[in-house]
Protein backbone atom coordinates (compact mmCIF):
# COMPACT_ATOMS: atom_id res chain seq x y z
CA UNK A 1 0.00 0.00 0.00
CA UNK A 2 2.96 1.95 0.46
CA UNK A 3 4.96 3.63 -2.94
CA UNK A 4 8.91 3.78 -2.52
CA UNK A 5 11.74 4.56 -5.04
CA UNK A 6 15.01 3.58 -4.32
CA UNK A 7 18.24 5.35 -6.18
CA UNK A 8 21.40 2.54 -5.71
CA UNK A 9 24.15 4.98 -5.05
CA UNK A 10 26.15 1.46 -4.79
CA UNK A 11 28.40 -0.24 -7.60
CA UNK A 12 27.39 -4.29 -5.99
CA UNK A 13 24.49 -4.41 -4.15
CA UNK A 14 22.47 -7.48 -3.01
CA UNK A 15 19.23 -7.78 -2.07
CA UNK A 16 16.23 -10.37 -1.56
CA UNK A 17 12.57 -9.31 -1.50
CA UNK A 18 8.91 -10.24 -1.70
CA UNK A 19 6.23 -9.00 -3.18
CA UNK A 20 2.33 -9.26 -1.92
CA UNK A 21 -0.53 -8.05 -1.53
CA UNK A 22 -3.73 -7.58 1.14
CA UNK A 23 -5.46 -10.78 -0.93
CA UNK A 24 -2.44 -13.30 -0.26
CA UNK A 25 -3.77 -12.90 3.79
CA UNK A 26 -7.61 -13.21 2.92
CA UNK A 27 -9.21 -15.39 5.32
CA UNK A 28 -5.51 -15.21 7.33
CA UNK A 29 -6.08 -12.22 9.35
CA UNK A 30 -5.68 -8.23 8.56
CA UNK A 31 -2.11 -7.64 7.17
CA UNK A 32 -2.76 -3.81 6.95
CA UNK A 33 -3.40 -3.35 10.39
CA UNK A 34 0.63 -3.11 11.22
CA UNK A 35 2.37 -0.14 11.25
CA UNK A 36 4.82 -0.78 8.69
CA UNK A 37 1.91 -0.56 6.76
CA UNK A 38 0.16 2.76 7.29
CA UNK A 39 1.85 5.30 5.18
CA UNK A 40 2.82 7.03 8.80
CA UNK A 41 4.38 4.20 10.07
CA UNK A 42 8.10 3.42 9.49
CA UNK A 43 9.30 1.14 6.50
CA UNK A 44 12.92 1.60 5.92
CA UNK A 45 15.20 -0.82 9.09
CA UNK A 46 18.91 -0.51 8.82
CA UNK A 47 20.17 -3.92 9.66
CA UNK A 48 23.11 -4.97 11.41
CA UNK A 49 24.85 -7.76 10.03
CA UNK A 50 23.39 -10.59 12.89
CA UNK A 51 20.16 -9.13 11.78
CA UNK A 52 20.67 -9.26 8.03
CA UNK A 53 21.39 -12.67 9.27
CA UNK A 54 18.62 -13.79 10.18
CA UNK A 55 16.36 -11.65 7.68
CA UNK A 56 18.59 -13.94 5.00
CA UNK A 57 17.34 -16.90 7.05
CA UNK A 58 13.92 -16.38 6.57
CA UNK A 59 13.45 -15.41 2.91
CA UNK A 60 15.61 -18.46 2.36
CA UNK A 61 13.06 -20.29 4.12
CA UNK A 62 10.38 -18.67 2.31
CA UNK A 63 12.27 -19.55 -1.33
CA UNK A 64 12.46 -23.20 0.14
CA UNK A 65 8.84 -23.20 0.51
CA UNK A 66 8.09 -21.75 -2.66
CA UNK A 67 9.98 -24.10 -4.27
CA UNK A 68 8.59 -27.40 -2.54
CA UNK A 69 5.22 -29.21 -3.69
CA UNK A 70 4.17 -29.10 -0.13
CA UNK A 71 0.05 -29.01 -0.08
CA UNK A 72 0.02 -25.80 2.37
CA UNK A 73 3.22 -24.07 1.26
CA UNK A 74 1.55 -20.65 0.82
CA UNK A 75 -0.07 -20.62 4.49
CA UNK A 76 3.70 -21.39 5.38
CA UNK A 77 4.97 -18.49 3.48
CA UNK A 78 2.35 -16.48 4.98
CA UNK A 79 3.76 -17.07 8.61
CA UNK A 80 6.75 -16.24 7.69
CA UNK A 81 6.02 -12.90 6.27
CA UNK A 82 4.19 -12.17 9.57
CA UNK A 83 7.79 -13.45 10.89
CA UNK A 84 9.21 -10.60 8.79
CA UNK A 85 6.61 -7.67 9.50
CA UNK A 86 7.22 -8.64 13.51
CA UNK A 87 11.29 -8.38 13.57
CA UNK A 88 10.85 -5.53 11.54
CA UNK A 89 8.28 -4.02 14.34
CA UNK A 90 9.79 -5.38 17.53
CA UNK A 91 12.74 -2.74 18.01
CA UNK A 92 9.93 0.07 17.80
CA UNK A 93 9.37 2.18 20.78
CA UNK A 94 6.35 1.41 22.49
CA UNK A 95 5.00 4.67 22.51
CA UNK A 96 4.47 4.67 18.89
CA UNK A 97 1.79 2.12 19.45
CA UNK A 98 0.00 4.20 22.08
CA UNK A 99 0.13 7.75 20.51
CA UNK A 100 -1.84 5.68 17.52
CA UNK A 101 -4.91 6.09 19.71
CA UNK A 102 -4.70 9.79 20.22
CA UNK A 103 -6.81 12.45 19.51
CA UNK A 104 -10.20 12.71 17.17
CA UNK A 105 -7.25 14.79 14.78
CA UNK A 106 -4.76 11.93 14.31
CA UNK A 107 -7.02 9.46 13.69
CA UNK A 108 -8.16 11.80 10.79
CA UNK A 109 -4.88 12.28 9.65
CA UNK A 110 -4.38 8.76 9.80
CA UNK A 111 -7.15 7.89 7.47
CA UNK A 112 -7.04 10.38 5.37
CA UNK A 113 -2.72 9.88 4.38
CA UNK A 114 -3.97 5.80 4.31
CA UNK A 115 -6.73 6.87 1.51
CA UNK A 116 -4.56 9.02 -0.12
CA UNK A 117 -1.97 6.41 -0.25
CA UNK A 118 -4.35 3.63 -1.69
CA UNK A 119 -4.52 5.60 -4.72
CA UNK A 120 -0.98 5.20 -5.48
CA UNK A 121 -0.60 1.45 -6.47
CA UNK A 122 2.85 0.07 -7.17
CA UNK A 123 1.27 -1.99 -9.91
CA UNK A 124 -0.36 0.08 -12.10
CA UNK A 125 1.11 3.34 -13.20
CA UNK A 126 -1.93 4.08 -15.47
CA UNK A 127 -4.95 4.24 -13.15
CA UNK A 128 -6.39 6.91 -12.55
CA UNK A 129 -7.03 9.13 -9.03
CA UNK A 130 -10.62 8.72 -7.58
CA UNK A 131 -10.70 11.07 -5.55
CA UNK A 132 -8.74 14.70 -6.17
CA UNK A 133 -10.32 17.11 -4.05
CA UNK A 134 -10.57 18.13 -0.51
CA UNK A 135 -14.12 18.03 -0.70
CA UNK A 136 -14.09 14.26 -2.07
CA UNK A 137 -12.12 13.25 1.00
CA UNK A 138 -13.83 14.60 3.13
CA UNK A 139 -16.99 12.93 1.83
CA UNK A 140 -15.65 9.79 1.83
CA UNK A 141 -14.25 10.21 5.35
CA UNK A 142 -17.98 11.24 6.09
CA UNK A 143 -17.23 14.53 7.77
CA UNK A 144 -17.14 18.01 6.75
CA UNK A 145 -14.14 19.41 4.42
CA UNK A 146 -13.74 22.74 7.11
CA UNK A 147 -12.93 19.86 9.82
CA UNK A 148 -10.59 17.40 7.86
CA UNK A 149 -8.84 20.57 7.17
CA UNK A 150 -8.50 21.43 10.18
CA UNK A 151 -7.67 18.37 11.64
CA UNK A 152 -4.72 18.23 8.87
CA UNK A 153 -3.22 21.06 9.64
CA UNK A 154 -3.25 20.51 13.22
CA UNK A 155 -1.42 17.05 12.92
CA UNK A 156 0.68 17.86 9.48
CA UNK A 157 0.84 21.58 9.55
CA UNK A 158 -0.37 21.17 5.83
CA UNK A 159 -3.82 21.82 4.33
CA UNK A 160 -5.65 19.26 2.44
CA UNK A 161 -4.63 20.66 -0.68
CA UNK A 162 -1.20 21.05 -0.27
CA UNK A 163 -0.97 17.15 0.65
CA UNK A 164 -2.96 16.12 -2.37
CA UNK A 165 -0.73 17.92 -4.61
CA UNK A 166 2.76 16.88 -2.68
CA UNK A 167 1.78 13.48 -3.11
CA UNK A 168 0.71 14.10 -6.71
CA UNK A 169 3.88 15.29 -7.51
């Protein structure tokens, strides 16, 4: 749900990843409720090298998996991902987790960045934005386009506009 771009400054670089989406955990629980998730949330972990470790560890696991003709290899894989999305949330403060329940503002905030965000597939450079405008936010949010801006600016310091268009661009 989550857009990056990632400019290798580095001559040899290595790298494993995996690729998913909200549908691969139907009927398995609700992936998108971690943080790593939520487009406030944090998605970039510098490793040490015991940690890159045992991140190698489990995507090798994961390959293995792939690879074998075992009958539930994909609820496998899907345990390890949750492996993955849990050492990668583990070393976050606490805190984080309790500020998430804040005020009638962040919550806001937080929905509105996560609906902005779901516009922006990875897969599909060609689709087009639903919604553009404060006021359709704020109408799909169900509440009044005066409060989600206000609510944004108190939490971003930004009005709804001048999100919209920074993410745009």
């Amino acid at each position: 749900m989550i857009s990056y771009k990632w400019d290798n400054n580095h001559v040899s670089l290595e790298g494993i990843y995996c690729i998913f989406n909200p549908h691969f955990f139907a009927g398995f629980g609700n992936i998108q409720k971690y943080e790593i998730f939520h487009p406030n949330g944090v998605h970039v972990f510098e490793l040490t090298d015991e940690e890159v470790e045992q991140v190698f560890q489990i995507f090798e696991q994961m390959n293995e998996e792939f690879q074998s003709e075992y009958k539930y290899k994909f609820d496998r894989i899907r345990n390890l991902i949750l492996e993955l999305v849990h050492f990668a949330m583990k070393p976050q403060p606490a805190e984080l987790q309790i500020t998430k329940k804040g005020s009638a503002s962040l919550r806001i905030a937080s929905l509105f960045l996560e609906l902005l965000e779901r516009q922006f597939p990875i897969d599909d450079s060609h689709s087009t934005l639903r919604l553009r405008t404060p006021s359709q936010f704020a109408d799909h949010l169900n509440i009044h386009v005066n409060h989600l801006n206000r609510s944004l600016k108190e939490m971003t310091q930004k009005s709804t506009s001048q999100l919209i268009a920074d993410r745009i661009l």
